[in-house]
C-alpha atoms as a PDB file:
ATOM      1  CA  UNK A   1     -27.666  44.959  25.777  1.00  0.00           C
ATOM      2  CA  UNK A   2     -25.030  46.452  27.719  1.00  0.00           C
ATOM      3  CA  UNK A   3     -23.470  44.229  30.113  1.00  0.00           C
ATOM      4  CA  UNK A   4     -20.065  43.680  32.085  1.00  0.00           C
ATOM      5  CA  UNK A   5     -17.537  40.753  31.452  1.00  0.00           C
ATOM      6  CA  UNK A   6     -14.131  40.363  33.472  1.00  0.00           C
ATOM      7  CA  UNK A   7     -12.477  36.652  34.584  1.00  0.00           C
ATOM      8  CA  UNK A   8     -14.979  36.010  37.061  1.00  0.00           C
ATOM      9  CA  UNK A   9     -17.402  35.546  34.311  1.00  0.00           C
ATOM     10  CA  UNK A  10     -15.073  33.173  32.540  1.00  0.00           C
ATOM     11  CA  UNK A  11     -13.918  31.388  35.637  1.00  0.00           C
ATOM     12  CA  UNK A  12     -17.820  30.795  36.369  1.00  0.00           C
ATOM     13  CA  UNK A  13     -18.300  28.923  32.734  1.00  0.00           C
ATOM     14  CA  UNK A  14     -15.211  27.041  33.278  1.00  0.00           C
ATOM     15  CA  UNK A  15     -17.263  26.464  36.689  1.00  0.00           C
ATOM     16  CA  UNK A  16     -20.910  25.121  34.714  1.00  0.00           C
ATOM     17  CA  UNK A  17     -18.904  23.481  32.369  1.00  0.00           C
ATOM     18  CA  UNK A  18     -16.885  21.202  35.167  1.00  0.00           C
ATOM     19  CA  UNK A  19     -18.684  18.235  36.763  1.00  0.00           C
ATOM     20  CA  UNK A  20     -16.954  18.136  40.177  1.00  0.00           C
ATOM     21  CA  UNK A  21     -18.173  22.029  40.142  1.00  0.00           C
ATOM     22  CA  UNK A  22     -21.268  22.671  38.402  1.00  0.00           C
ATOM     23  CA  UNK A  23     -23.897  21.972  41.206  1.00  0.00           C
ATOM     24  CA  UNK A  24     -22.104  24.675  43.376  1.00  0.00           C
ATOM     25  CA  UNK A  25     -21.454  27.456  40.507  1.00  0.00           C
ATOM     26  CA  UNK A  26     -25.504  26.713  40.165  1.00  0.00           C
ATOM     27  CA  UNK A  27     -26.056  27.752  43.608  1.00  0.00           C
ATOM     28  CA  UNK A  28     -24.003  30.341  43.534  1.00  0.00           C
ATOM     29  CA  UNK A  29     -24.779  32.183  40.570  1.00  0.00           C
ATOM     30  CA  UNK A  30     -28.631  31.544  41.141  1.00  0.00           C
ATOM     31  CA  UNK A  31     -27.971  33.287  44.538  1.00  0.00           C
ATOM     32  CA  UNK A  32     -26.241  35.957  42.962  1.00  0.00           C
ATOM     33  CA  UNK A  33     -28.846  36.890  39.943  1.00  0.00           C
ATOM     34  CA  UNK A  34     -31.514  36.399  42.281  1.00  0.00           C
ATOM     35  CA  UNK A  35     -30.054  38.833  45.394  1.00  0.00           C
ATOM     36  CA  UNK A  36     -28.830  41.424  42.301  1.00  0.00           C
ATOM     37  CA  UNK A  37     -32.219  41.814  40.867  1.00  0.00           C
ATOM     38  CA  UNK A  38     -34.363  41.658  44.117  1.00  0.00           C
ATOM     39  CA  UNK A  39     -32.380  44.731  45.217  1.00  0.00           C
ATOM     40  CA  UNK A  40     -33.609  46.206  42.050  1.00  0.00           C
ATOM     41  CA  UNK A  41     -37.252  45.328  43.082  1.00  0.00           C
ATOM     42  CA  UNK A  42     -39.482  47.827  45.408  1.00  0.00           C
ATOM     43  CA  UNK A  43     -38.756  46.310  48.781  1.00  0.00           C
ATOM     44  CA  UNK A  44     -42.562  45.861  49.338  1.00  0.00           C
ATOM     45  CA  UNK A  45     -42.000  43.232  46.623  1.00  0.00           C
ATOM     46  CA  UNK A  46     -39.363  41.315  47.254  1.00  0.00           C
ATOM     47  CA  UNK A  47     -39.381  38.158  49.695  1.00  0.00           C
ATOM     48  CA  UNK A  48     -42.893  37.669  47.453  1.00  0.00           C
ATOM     49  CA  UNK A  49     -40.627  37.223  44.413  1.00  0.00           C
ATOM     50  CA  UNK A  50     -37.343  35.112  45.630  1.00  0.00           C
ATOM     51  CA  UNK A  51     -38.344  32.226  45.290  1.00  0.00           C
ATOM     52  CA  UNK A  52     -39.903  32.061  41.584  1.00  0.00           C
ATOM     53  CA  UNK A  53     -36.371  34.072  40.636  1.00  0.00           C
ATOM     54  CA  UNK A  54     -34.846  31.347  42.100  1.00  0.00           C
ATOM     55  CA  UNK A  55     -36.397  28.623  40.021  1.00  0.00           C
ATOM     56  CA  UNK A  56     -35.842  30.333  37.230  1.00  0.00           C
ATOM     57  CA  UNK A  57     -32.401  31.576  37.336  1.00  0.00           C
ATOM     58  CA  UNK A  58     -31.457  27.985  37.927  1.00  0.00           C
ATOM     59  CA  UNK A  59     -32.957  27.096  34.478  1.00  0.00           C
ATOM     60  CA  UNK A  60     -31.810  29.649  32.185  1.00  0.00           C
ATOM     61  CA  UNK A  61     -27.816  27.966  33.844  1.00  0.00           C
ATOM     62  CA  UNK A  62     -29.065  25.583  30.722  1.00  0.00           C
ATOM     63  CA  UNK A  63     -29.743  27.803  28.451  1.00  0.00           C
ATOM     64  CA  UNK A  64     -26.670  29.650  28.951  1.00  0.00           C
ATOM     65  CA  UNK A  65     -24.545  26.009  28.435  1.00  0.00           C
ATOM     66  CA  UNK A  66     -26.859  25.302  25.531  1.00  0.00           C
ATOM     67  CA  UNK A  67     -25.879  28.802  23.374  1.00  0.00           C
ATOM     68  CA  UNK A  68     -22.135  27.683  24.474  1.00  0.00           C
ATOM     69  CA  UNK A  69     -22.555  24.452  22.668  1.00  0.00           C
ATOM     70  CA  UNK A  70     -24.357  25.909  19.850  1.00  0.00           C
ATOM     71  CA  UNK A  71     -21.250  28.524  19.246  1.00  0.00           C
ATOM     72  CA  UNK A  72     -22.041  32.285  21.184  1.00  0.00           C
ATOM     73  CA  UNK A  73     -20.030  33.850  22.819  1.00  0.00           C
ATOM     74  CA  UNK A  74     -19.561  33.619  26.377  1.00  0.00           C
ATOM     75  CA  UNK A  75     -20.608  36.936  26.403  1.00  0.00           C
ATOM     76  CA  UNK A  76     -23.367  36.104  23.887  1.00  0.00           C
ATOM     77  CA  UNK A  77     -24.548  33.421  25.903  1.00  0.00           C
ATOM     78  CA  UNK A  78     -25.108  35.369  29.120  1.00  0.00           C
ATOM     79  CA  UNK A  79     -26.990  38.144  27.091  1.00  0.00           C
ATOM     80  CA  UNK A  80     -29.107  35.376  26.139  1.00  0.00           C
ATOM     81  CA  UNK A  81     -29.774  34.773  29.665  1.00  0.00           C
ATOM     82  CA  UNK A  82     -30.442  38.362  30.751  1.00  0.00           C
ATOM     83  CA  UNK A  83     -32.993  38.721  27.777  1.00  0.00           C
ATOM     84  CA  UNK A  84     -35.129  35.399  29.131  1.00  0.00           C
ATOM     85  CA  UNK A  85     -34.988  37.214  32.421  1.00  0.00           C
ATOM     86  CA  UNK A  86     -36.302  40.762  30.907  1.00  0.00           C
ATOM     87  CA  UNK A  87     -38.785  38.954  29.271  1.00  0.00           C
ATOM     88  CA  UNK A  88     -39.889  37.399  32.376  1.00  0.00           C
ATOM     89  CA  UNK A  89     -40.130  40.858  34.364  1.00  0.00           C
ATOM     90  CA  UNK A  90     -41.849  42.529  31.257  1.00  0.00           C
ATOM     91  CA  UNK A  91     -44.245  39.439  31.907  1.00  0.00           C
ATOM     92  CA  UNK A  92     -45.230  40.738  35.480  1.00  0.00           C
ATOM     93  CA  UNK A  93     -45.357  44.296  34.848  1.00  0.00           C
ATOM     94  CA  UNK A  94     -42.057  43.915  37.292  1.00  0.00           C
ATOM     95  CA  UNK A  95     -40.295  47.134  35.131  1.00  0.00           C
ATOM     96  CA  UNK A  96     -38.386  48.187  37.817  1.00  0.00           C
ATOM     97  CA  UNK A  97     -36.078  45.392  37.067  1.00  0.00           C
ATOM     98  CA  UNK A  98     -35.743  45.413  33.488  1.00  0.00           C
ATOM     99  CA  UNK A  99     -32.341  45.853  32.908  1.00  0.00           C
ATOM    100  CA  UNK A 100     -33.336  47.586  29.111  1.00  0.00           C
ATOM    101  CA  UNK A 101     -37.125  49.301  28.591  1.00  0.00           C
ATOM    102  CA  UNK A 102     -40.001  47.261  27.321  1.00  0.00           C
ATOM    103  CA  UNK A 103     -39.894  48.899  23.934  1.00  0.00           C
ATOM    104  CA  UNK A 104     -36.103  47.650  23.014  1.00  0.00           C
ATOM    105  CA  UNK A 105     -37.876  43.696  23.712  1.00  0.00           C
ATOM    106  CA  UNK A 106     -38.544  43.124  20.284  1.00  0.00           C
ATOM    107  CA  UNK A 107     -35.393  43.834  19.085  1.00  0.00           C
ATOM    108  CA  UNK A 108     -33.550  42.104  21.501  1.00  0.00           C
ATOM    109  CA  UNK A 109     -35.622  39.000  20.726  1.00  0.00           C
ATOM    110  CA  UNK A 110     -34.971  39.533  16.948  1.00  0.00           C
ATOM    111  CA  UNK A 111     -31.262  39.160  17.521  1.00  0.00           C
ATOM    112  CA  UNK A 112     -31.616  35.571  18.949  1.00  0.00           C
ATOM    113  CA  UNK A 113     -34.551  34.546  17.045  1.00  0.00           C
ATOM    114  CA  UNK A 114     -33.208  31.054  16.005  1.00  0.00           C
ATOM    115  CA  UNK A 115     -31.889  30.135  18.962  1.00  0.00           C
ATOM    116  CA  UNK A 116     -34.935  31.401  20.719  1.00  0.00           C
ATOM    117  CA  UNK A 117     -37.127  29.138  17.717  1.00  0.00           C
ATOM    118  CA  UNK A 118     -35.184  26.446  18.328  1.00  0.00           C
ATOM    119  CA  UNK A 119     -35.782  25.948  22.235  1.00  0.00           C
ATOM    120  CA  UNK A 120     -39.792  27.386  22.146  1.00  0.00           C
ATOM    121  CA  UNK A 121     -38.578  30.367  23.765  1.00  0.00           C
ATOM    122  CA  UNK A 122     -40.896  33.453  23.445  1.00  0.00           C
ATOM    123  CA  UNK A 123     -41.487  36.961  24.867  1.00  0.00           C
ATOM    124  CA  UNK A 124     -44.587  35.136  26.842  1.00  0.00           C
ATOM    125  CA  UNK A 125     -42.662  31.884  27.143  1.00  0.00           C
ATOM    126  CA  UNK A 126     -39.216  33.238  28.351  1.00  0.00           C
ATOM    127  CA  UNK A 127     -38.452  29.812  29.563  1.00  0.00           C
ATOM    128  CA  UNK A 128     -39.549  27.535  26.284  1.00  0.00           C
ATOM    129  CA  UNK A 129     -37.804  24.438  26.669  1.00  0.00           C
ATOM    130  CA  UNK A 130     -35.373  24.758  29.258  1.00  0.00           C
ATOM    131  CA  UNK A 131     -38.221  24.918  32.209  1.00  0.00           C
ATOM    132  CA  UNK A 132     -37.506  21.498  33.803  1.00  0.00           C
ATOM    133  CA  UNK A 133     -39.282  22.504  37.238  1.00  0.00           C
ATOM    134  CA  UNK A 134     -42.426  24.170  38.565  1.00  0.00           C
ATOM    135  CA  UNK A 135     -41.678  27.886  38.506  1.00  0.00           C
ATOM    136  CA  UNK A 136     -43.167  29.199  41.789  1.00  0.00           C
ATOM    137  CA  UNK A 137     -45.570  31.822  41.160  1.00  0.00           C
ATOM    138  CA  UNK A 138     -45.684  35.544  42.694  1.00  0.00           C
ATOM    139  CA  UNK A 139     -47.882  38.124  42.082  1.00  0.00           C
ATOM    140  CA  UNK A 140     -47.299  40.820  39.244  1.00  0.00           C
ATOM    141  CA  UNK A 141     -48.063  44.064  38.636  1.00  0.00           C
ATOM    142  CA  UNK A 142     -49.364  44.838  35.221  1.00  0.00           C
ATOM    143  CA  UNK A 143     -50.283  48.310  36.210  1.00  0.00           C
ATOM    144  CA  UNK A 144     -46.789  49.606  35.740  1.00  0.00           C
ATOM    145  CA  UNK A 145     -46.820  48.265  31.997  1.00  0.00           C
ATOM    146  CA  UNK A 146     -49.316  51.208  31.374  1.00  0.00           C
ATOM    147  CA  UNK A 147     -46.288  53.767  32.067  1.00  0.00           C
ATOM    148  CA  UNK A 148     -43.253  51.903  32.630  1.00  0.00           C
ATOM    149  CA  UNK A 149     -40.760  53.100  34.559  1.00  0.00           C
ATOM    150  CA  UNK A 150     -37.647  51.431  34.177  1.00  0.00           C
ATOM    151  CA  UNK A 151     -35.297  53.250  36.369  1.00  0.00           C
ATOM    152  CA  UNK A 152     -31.934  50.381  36.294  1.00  0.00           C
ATOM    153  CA  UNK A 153     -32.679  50.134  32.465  1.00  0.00           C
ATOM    154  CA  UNK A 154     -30.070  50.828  29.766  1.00  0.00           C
ATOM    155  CA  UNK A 155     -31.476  51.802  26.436  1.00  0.00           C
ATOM    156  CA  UNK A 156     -29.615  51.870  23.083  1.00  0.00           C
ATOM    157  CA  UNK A 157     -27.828  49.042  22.741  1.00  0.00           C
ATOM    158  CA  UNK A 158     -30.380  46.516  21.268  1.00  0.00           C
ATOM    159  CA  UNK A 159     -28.338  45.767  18.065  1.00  0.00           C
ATOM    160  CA  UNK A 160     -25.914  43.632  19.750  1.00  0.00           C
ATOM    161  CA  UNK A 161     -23.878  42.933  23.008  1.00  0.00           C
ATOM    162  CA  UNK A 162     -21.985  45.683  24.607  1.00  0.00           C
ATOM    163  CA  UNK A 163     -19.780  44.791  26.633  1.00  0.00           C
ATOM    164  CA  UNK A 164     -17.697  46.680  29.796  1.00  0.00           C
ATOM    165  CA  UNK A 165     -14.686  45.274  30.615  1.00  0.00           C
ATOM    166  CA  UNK A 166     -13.021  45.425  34.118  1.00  0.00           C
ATOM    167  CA  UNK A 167     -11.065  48.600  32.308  1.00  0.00           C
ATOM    168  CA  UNK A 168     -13.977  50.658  31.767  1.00  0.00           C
ATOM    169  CA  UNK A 169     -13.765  50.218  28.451  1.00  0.00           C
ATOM    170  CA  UNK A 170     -16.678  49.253  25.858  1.00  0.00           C
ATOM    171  CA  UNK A 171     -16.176  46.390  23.499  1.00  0.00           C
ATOM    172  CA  UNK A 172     -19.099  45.514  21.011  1.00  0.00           C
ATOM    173  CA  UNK A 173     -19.161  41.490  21.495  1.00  0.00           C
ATOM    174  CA  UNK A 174     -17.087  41.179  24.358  1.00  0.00           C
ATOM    175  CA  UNK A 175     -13.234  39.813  25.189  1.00  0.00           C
ATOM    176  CA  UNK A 176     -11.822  36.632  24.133  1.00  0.00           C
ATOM    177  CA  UNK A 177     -11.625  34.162  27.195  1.00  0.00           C
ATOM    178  CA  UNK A 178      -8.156  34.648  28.493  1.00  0.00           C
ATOM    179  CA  UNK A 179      -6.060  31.584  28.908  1.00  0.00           C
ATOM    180  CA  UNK A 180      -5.289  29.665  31.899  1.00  0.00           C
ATOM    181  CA  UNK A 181      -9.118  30.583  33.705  1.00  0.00           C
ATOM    182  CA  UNK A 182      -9.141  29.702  37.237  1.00  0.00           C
ATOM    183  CA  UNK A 183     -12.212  27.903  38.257  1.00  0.00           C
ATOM    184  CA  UNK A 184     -11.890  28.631  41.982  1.00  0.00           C
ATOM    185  CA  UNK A 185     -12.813  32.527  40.876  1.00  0.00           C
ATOM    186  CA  UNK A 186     -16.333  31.713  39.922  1.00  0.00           C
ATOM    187  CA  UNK A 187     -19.571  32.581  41.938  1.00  0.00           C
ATOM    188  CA  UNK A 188     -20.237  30.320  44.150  1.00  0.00           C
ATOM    189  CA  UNK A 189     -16.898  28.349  44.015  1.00  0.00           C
ATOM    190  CA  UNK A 190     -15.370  31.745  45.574  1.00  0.00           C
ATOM    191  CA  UNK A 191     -17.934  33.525  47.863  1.00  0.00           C
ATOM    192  CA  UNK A 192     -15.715  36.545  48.365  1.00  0.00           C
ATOM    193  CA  UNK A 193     -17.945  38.369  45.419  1.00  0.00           C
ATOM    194  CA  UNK A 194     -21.641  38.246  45.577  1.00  0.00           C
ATOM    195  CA  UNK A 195     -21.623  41.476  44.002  1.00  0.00           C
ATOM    196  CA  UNK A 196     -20.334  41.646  40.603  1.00  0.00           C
ATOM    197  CA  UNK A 197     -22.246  39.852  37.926  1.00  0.00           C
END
């Protein structure tokens, strides 16, 4: 998958990863997933779909902590994320948000497979063991799995994480944290940037 990495991504899992902290880089990054991918959604769709986003945004916050313990990447650890989330859309027939097309799910899947074993997590089950609440329901639409159209989708990079730094450039596996991250930069501690992600 390709995704983007720069020191608000660090700062925000210095963030998760601080007591004091945590419960407002939840908020924050749940509000920020859930606002980025709505905007992706037809607009006929998407105060029907905020709140089960919500939900489960908030629970893949321990998956993501859970691949950090086990050794990915941080980079690794958000793609891990992302994937539980395609899964999820791929689920509802919700295509428009897929963030890579339906036929790359597989692979991406593949990639994780034991961490995905470990914590019952499966293309139907994009949760597995980290759903600790009631995941609001809203209403799919499996027609569009018939001829998906998956117009914010990157293809291509389903044999490991791509990652765009704040240069532009393209690293396969990402940067190395940089020293000396400042936790006050993360989503949610710093509300300047809703945007990035």
């Amino acid at each position: 998958m390709k995704i983007r990495q720069n020191v608000r991504h660090f700062a925000s899992r210095k963030a998760l990863e601080t007591p004091v902290v945590r419960s407002v880089a939840v908020s924050g990054l749940v509000r920020l997933h859930t606002k980025v991918f709505l905007d992706k959604a037809d607009a006929v769709h998407r105060d029907e779909r905020k709140a089960h986003l919500d939900a489960f945004f908030e629970c893949t916050m321990d998956t993501y902590l859970q691949a950090l313990t086990e050794g990915y990447s941080e980079a690794e650890a958000r793609e891990i994320t992302h994937i539980q989330a395609n899964f999820d859309f791929y689920n509802h027939g919700w295509t428009e948000m897929m963030e890579f097309p339906a036929d790359e799910l597989e692979d991406h899947y593949d990639r994780y497979r034991d961490f995905f074993e470990t914590w019952g997590i499966t293309i139907d089950d994009p949760l597995g063991e980290f759903r600790d609440r009631e995941i609001p329901a809203a209403p799919s639409t499996p027609e569009k799995l018939d001829d998906p159209e998956h117009p914010h989708a990157v293809g291509g990079f389903a044999d490991d994480v791509y990652v765009e730094g704040s240069d532009g450039e393209l690293r396969v596996g990402g940067q190395d944290e940089p020293e000396d991250v400042d936790v006050s930069k993360a989503v949610g501690v710093d509300e300047d940037d809703l945007e990035e992600r």
